[in-house]
C-alpha atoms as a PDB file:
ATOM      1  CA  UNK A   1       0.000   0.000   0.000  1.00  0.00           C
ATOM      2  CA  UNK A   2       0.834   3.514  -0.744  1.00  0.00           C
ATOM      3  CA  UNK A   3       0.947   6.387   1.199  1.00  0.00           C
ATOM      4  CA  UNK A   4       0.666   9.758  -0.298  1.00  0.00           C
ATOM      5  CA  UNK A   5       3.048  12.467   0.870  1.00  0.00           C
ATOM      6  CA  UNK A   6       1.298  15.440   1.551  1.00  0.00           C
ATOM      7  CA  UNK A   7       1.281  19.142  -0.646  1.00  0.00           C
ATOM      8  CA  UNK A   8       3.635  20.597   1.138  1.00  0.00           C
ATOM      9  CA  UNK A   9       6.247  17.940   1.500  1.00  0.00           C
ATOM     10  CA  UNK A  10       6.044  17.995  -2.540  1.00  0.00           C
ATOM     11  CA  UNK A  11       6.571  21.683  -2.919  1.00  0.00           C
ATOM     12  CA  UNK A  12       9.393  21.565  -0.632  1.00  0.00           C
ATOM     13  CA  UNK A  13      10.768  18.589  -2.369  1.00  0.00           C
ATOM     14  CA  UNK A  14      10.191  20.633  -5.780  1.00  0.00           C
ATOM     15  CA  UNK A  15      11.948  23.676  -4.292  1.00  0.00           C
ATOM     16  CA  UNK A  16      14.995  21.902  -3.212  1.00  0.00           C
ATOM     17  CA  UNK A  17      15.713  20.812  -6.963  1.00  0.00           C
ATOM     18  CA  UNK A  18      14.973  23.937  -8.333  1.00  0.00           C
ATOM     19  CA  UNK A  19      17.654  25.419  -5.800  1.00  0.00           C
ATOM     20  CA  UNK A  20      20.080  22.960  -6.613  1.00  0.00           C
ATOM     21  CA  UNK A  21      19.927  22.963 -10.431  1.00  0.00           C
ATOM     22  CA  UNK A  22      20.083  26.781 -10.051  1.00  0.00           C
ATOM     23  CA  UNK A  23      23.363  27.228  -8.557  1.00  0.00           C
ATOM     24  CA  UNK A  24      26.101  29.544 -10.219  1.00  0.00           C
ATOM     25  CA  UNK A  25      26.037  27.451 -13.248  1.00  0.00           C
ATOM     26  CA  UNK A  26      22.782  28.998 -14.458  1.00  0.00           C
ATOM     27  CA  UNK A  27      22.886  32.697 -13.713  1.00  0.00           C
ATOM     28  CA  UNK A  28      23.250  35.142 -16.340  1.00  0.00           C
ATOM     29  CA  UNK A  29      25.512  37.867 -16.783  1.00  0.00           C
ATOM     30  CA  UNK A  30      24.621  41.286 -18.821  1.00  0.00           C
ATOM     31  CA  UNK A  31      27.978  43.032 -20.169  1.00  0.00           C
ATOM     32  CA  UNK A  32      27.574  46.811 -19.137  1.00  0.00           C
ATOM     33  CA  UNK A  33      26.189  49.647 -21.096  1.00  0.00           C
ATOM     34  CA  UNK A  34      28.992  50.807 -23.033  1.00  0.00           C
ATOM     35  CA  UNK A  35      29.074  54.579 -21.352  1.00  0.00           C
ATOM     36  CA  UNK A  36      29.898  53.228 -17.958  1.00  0.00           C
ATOM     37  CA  UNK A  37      32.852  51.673 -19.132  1.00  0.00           C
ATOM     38  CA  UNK A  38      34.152  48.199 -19.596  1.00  0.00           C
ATOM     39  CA  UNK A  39      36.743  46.952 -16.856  1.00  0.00           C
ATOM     40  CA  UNK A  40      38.092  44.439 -19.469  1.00  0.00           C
ATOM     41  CA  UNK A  41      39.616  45.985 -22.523  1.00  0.00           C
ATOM     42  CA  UNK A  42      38.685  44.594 -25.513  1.00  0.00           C
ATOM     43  CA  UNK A  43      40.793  43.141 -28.478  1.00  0.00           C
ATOM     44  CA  UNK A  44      39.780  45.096 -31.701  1.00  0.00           C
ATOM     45  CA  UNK A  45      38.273  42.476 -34.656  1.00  0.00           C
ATOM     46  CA  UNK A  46      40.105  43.890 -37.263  1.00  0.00           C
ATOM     47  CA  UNK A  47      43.930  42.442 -38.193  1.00  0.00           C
ATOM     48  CA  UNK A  48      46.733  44.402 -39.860  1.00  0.00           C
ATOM     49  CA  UNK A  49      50.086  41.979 -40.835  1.00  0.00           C
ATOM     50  CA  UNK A  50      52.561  43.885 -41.838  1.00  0.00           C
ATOM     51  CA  UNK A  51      55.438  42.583 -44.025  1.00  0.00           C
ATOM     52  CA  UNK A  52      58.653  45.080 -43.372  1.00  0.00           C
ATOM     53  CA  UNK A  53      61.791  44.368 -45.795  1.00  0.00           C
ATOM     54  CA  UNK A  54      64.999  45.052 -43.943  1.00  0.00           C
ATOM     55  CA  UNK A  55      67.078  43.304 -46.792  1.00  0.00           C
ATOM     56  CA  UNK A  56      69.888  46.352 -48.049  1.00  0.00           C
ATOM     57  CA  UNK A  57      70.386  45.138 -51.535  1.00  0.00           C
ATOM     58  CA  UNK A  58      68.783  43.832 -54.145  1.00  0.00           C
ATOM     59  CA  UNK A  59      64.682  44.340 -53.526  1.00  0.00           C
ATOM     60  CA  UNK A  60      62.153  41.870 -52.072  1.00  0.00           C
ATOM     61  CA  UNK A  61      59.603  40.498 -54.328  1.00  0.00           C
ATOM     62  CA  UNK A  62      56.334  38.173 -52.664  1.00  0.00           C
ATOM     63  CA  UNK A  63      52.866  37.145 -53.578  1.00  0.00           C
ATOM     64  CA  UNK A  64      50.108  36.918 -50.643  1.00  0.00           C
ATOM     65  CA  UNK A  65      47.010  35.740 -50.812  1.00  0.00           C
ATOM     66  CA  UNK A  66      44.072  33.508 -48.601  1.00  0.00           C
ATOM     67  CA  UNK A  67      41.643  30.856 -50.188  1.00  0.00           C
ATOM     68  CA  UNK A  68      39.637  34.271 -50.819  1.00  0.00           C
ATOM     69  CA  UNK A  69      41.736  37.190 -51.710  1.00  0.00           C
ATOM     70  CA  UNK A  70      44.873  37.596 -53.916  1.00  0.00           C
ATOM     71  CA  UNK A  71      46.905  40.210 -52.893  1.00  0.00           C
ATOM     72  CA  UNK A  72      49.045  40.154 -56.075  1.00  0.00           C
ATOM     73  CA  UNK A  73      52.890  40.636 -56.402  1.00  0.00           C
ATOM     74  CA  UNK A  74      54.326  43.492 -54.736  1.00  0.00           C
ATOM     75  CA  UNK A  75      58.036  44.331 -54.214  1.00  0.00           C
ATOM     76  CA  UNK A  76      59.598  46.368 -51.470  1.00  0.00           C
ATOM     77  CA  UNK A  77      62.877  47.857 -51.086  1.00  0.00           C
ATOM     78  CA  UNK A  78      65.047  48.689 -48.094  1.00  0.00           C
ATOM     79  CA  UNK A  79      62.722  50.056 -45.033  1.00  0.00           C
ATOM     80  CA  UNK A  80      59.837  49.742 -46.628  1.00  0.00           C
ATOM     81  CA  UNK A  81      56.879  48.198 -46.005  1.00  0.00           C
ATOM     82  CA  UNK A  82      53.191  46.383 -46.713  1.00  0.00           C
ATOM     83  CA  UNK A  83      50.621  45.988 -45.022  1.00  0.00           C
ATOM     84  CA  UNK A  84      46.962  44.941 -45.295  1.00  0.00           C
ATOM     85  CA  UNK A  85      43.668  44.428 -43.124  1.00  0.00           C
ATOM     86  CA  UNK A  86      40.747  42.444 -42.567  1.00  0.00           C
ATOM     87  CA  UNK A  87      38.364  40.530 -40.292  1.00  0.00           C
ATOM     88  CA  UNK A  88      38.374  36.611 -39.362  1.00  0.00           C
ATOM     89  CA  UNK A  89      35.807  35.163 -40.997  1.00  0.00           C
ATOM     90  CA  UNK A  90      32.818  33.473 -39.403  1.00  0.00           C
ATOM     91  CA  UNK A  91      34.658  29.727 -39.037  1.00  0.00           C
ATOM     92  CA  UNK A  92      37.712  31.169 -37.693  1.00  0.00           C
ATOM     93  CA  UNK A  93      39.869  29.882 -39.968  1.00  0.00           C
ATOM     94  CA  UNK A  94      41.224  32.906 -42.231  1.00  0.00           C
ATOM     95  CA  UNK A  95      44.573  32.217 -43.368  1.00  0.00           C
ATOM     96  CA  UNK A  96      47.208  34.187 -45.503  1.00  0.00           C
ATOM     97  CA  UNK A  97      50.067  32.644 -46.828  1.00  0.00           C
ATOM     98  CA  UNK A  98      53.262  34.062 -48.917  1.00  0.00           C
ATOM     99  CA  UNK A  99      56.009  33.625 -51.561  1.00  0.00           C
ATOM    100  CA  UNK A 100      58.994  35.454 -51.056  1.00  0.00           C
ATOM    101  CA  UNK A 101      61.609  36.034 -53.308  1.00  0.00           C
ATOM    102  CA  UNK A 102      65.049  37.230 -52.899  1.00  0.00           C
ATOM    103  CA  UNK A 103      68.407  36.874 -54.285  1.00  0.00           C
ATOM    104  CA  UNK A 104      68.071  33.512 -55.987  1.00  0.00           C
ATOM    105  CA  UNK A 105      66.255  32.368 -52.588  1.00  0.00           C
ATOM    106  CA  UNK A 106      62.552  31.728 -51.803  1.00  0.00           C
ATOM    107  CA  UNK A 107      60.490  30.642 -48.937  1.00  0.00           C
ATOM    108  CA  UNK A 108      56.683  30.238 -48.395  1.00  0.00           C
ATOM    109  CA  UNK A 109      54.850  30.325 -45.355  1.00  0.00           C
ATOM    110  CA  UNK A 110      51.419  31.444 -43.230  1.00  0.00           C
ATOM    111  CA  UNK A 111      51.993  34.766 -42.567  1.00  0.00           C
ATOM    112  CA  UNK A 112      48.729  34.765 -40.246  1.00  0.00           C
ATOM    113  CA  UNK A 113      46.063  32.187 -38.969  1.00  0.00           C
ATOM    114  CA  UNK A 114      43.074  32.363 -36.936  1.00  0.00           C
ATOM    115  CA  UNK A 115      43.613  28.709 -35.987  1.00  0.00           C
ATOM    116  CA  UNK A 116      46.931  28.771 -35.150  1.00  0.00           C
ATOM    117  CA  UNK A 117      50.246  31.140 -33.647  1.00  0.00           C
ATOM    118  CA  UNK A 118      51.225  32.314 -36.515  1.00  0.00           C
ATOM    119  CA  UNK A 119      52.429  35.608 -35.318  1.00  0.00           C
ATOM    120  CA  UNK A 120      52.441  37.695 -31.892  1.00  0.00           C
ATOM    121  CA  UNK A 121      49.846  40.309 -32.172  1.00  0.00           C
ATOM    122  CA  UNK A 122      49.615  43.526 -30.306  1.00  0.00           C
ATOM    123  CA  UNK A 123      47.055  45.621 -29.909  1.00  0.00           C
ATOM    124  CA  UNK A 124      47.567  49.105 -32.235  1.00  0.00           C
ATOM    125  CA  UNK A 125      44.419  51.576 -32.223  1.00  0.00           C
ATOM    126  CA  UNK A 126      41.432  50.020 -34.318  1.00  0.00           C
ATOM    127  CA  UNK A 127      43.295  46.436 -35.402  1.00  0.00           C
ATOM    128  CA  UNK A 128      45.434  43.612 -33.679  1.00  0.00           C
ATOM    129  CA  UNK A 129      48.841  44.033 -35.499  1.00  0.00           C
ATOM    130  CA  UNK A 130      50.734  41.046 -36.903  1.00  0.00           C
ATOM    131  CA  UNK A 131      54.465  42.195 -37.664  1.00  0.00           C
ATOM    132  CA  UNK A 132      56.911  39.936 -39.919  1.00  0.00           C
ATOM    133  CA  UNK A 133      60.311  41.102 -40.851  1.00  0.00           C
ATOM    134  CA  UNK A 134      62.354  40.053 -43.418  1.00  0.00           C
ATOM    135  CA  UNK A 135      66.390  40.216 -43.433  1.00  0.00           C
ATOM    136  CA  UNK A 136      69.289  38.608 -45.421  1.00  0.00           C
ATOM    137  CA  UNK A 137      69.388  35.825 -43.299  1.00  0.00           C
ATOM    138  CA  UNK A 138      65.865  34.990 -42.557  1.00  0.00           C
ATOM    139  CA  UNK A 139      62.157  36.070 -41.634  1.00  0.00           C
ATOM    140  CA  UNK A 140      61.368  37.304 -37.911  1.00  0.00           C
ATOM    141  CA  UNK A 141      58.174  38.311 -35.998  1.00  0.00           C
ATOM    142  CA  UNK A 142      57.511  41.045 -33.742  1.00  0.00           C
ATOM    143  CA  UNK A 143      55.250  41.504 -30.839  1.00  0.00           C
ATOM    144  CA  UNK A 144      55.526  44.568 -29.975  1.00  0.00           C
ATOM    145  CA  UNK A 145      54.652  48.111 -31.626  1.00  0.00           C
ATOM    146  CA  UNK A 146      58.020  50.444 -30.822  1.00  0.00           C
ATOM    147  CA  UNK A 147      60.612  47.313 -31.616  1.00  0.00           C
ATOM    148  CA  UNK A 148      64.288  47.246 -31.888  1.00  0.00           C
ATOM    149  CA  UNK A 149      66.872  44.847 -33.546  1.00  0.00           C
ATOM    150  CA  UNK A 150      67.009  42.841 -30.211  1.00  0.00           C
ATOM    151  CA  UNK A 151      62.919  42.257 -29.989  1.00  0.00           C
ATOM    152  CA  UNK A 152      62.866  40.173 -32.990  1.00  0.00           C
ATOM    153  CA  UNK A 153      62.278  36.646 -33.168  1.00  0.00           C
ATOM    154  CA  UNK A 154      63.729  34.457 -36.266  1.00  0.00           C
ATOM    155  CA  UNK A 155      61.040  31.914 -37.531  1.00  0.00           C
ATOM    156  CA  UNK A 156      62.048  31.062 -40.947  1.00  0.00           C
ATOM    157  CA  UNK A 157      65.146  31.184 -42.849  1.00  0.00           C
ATOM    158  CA  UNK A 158      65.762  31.205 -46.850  1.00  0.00           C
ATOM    159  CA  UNK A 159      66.050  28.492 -48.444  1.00  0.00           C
END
């Protein structure tokens, strides 16, 4: 035989679920209006890499481009430098390879990738920056906006 358990012993029974299944793991969180301020700065969306040819003599020639966009064949010479932007598309998997040419030498490689470390990015106004420099001997990142001869970081060399 059965014996029914009364109203009350129910609701408390129903309350004592809802309270555990309502712990910290279900709350929600509103991000604050944006005039009072965000206590977390934010990484901009937009990406700039930035190809900067430090070779002296004779000029740099490369061809970028993604599964989307060819950038074409550009050349630099001594202290100067490319750069384009854009966004990381919805899958998070933008990529940008190029071919660099030099002095009888070549060498490909991701320049950027959502997906992986391609490059050290820092913050710069409205985009993440993604610095690669290019020398006689090889091709170096950067990580940092104001960078000298010793902040650089070989990756790649010629072959």
């Amino acid at each position: 035989m059965r014996i029914p358990l009364p109203k009350t012993l129910l609701i408390s029974y129903f309350s004592l679920f809802l309270l555990i299944h309502s712990g910290p793991r279900a709350r929600v969180h509103a991000l604050p209006p944006p005039d009072r301020g965000d206590p977390v700065p934010r990484r901009p969306s937009r990406y700039q890499v930035r190809i900067t040819d430090l070779i002296n003599h004779p000029s740099l020639s490369f061809h970028c481009q993604s599964k989307d966009d060819d950038l074409g064949h550009k050349t630099l010479y001594f202290r100067q430098y490319y750069h384009w932007e854009f966004e990381i598309n919805f899958w998070g998997s933008t990529l940008f390879f190029c071919h660099f040419y030099w002095n009888g030498k070549q060498q490909v490689f991701d320049v950027f990738s959502a997906s992986r470390r391609t490059c050290d990015t820092y913050v710069d106004g409205p985009y993440n920056m993604c610095n690669w420099v290019v020398k006689g001997d090889g091709f170096y990142k950067v990580g940092k906006k104001n960078w000298e001869e010793k902040d650089l970081v070989k990756v790649y060399s010629w072959q």
